[in-house]
N, C-alpha and C. Protein backbone atom coordinates (compact mmCIF):
# COMPACT_ATOMS: atom_id res chain seq x y z
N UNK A 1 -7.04 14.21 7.10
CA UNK A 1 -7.01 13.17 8.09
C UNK A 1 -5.76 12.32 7.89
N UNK A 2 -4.88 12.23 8.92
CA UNK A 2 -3.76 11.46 8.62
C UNK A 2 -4.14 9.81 10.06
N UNK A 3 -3.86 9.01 9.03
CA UNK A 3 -4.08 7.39 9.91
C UNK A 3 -2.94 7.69 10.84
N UNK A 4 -3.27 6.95 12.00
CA UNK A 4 -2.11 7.12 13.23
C UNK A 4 -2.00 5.56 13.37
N UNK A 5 -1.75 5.05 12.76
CA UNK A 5 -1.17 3.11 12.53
C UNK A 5 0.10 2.68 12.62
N UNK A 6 0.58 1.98 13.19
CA UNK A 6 2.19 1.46 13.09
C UNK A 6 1.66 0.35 11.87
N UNK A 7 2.10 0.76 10.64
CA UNK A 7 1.91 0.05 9.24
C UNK A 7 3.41 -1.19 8.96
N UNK A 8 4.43 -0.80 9.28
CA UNK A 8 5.38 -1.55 9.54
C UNK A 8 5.88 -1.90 11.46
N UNK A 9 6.26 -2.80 11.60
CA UNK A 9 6.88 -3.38 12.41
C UNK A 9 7.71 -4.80 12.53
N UNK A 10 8.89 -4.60 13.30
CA UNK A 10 10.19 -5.02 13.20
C UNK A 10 10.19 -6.29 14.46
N UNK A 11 10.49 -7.51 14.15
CA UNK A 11 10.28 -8.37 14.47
C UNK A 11 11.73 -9.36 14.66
N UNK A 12 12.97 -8.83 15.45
CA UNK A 12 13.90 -9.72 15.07
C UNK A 12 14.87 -8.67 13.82
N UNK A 13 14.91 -10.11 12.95
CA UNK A 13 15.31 -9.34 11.10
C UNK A 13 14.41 -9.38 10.06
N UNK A 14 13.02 -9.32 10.78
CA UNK A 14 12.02 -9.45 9.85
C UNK A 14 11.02 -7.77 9.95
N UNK A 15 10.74 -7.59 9.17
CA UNK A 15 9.99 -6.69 8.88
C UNK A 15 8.56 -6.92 8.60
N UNK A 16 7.16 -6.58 9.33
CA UNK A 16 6.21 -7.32 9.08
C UNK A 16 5.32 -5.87 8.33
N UNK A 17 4.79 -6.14 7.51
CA UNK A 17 3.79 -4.92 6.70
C UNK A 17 2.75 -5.19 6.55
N UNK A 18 1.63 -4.44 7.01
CA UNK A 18 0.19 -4.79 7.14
C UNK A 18 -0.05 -3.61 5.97
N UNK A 19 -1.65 -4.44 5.63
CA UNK A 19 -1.91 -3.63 4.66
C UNK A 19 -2.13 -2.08 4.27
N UNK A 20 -1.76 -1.54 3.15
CA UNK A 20 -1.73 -0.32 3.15
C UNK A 20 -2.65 0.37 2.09
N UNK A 21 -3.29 1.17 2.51
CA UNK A 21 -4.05 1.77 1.39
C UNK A 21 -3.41 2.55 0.49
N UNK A 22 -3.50 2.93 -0.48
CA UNK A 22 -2.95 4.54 -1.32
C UNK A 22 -2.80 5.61 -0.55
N UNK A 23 -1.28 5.91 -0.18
CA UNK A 23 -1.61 7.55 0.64
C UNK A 23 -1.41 8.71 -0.28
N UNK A 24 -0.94 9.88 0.25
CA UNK A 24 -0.85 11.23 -0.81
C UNK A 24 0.58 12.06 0.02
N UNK A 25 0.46 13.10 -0.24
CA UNK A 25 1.56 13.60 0.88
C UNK A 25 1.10 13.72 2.05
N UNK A 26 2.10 13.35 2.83
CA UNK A 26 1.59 13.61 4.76
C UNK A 26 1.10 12.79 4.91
N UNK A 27 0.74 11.59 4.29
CA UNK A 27 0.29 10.16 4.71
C UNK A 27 -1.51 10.60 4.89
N UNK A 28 -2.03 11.26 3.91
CA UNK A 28 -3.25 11.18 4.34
C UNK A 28 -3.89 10.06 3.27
N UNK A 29 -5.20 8.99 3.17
CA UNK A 29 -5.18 8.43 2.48
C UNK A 29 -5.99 9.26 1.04
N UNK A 30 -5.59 8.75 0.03
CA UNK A 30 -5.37 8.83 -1.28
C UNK A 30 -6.83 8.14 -2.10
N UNK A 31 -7.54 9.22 -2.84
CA UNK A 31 -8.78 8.37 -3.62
C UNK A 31 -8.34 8.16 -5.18
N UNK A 32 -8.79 7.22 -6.00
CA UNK A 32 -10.66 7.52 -5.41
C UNK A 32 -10.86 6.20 -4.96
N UNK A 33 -12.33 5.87 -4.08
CA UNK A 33 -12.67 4.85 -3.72
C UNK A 33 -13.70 4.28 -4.39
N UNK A 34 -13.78 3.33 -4.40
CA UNK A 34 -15.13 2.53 -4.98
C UNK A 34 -15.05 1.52 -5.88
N UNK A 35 -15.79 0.82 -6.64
CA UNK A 35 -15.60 -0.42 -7.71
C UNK A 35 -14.63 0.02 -8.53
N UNK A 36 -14.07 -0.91 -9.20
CA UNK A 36 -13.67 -1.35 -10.57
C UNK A 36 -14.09 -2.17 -11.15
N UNK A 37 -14.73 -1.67 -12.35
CA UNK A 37 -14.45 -0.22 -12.91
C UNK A 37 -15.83 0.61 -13.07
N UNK A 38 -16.67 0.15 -12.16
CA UNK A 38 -18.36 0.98 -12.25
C UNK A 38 -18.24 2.22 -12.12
N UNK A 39 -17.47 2.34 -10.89
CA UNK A 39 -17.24 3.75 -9.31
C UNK A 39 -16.17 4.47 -10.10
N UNK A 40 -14.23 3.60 -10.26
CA UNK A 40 -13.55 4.21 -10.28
C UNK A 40 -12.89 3.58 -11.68
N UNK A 41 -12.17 4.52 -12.66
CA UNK A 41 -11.68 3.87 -14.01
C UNK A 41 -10.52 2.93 -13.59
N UNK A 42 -10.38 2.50 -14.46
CA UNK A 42 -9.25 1.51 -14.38
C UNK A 42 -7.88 2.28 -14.20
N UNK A 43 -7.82 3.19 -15.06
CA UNK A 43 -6.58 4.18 -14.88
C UNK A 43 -6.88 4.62 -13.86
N UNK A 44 -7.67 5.23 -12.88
CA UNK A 44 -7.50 5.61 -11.83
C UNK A 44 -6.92 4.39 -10.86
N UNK A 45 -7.48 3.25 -11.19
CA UNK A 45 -7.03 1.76 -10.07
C UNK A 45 -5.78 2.04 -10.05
N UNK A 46 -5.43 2.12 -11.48
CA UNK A 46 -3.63 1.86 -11.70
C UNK A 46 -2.98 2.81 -11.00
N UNK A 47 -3.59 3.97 -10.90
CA UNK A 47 -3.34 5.26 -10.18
C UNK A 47 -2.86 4.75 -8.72
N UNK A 48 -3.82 4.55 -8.43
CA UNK A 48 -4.16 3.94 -7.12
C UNK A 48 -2.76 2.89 -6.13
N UNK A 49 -2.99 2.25 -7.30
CA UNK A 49 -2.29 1.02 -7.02
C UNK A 49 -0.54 1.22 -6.44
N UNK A 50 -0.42 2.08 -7.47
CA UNK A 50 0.89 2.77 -7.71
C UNK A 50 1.22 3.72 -6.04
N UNK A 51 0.14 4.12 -5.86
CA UNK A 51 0.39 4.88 -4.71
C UNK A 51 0.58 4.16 -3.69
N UNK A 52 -0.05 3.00 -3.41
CA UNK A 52 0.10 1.97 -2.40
C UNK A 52 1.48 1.50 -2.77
N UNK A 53 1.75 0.42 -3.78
CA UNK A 53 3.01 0.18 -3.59
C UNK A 53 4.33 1.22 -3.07
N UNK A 54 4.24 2.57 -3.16
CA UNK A 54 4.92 3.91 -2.55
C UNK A 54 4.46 3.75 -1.56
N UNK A 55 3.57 3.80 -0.81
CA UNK A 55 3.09 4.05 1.02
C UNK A 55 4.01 2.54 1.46
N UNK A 56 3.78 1.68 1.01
CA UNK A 56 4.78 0.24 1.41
C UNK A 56 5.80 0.32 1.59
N UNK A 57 6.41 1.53 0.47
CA UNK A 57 8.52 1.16 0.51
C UNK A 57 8.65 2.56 1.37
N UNK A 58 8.10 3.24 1.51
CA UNK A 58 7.79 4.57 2.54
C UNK A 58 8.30 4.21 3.86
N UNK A 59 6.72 3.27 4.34
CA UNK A 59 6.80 2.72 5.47
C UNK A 59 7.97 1.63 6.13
N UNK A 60 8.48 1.36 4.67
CA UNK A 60 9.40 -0.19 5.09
C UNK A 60 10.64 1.20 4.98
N UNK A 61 10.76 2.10 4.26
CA UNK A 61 12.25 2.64 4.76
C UNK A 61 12.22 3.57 6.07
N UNK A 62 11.05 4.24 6.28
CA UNK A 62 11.07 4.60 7.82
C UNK A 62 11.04 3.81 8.76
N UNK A 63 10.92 2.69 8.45
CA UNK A 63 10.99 1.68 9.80
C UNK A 63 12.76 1.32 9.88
N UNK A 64 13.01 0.99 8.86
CA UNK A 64 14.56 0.46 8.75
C UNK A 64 15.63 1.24 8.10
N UNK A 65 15.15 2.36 7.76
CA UNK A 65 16.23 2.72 7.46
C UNK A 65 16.86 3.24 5.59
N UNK A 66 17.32 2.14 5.88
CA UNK A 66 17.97 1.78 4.95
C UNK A 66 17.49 0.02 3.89
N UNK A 67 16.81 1.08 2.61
CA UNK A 67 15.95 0.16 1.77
C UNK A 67 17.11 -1.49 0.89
N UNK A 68 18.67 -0.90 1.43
CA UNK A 68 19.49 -2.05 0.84
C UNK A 68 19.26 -3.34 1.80
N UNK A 69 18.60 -2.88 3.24
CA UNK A 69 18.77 -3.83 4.10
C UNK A 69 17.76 -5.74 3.75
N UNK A 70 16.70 -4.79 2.69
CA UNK A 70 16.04 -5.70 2.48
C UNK A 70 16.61 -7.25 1.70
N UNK A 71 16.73 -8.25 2.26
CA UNK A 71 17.12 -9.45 1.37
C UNK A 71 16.62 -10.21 0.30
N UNK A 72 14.84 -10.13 0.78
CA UNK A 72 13.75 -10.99 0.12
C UNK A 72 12.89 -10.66 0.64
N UNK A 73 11.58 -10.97 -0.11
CA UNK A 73 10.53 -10.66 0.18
C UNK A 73 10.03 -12.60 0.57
N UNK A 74 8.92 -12.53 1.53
CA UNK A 74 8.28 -13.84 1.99
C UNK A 74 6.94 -13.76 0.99
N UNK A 75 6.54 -13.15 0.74
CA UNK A 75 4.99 -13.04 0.38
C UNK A 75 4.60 -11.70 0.40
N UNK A 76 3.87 -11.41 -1.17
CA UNK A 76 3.26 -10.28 -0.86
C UNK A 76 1.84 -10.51 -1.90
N UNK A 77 0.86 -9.61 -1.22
CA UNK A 77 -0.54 -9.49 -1.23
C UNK A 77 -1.38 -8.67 -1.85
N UNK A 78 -1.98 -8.12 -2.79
CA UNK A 78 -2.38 -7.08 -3.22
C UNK A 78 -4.35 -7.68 -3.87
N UNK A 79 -4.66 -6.51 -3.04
CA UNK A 79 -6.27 -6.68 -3.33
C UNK A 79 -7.11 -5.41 -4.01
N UNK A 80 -8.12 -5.84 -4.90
CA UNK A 80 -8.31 -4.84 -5.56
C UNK A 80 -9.88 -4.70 -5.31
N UNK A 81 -10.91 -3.42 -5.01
CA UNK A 81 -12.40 -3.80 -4.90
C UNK A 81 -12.98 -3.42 -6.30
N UNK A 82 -13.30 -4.98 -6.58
CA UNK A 82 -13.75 -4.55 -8.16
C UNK A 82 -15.09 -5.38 -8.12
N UNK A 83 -16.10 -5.16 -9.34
CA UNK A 83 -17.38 -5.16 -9.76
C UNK A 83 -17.12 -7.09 -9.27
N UNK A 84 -18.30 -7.79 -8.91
CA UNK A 84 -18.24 -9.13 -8.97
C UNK A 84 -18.30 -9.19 -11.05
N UNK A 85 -17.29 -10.49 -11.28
CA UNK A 85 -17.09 -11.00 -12.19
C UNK A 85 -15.87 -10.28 -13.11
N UNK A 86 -15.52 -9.30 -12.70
CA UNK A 86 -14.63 -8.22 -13.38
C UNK A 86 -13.05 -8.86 -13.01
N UNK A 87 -12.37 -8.97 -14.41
CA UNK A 87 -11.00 -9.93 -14.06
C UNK A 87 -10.24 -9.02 -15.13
């Protein structure tokens, strides 16, 4: 299953990025899913995690191009689904 989402879009000289899950090749999304760390190990999160930040600079260089164009970042966001109380 590949998501059919415009994940980046271009605003001016701004680049806006909505959230992205972990993909794999061909942009299909990427497991495993579930808690941390009940469902899925922590090394897998990190797994995880890693893959998302890649689907982000993916999406931000197919939108623009060229990854030197970037100046700064405004804010960035990262959420994790983990066990209540788990830090």
């Amino acid at each position: 299953m590949t998501i059919s989402f415009e994940w980046v879009r271009i605003r001016g000289n701004r680049a806006f990025v909505s959230g992205h899950p972990p993909l794999g090749p061909g942009g299909t999304p990427a497991g495993p899913f579930g808690k941390v760390p009940s469902e899925v190990p922590l090394e897998a999160a990190q797994a995880s995690a890693r893959l998302t930040a890649l689907a982000v600079i993916a999406g931000l260089q197919q939108a623009i191009g060229d990854l030197d164009r970037i100046a700064g970042w405004a804010m960035v966001n990262g959420f994790v689904n983990a066990d209540p109380g788990y830090a």
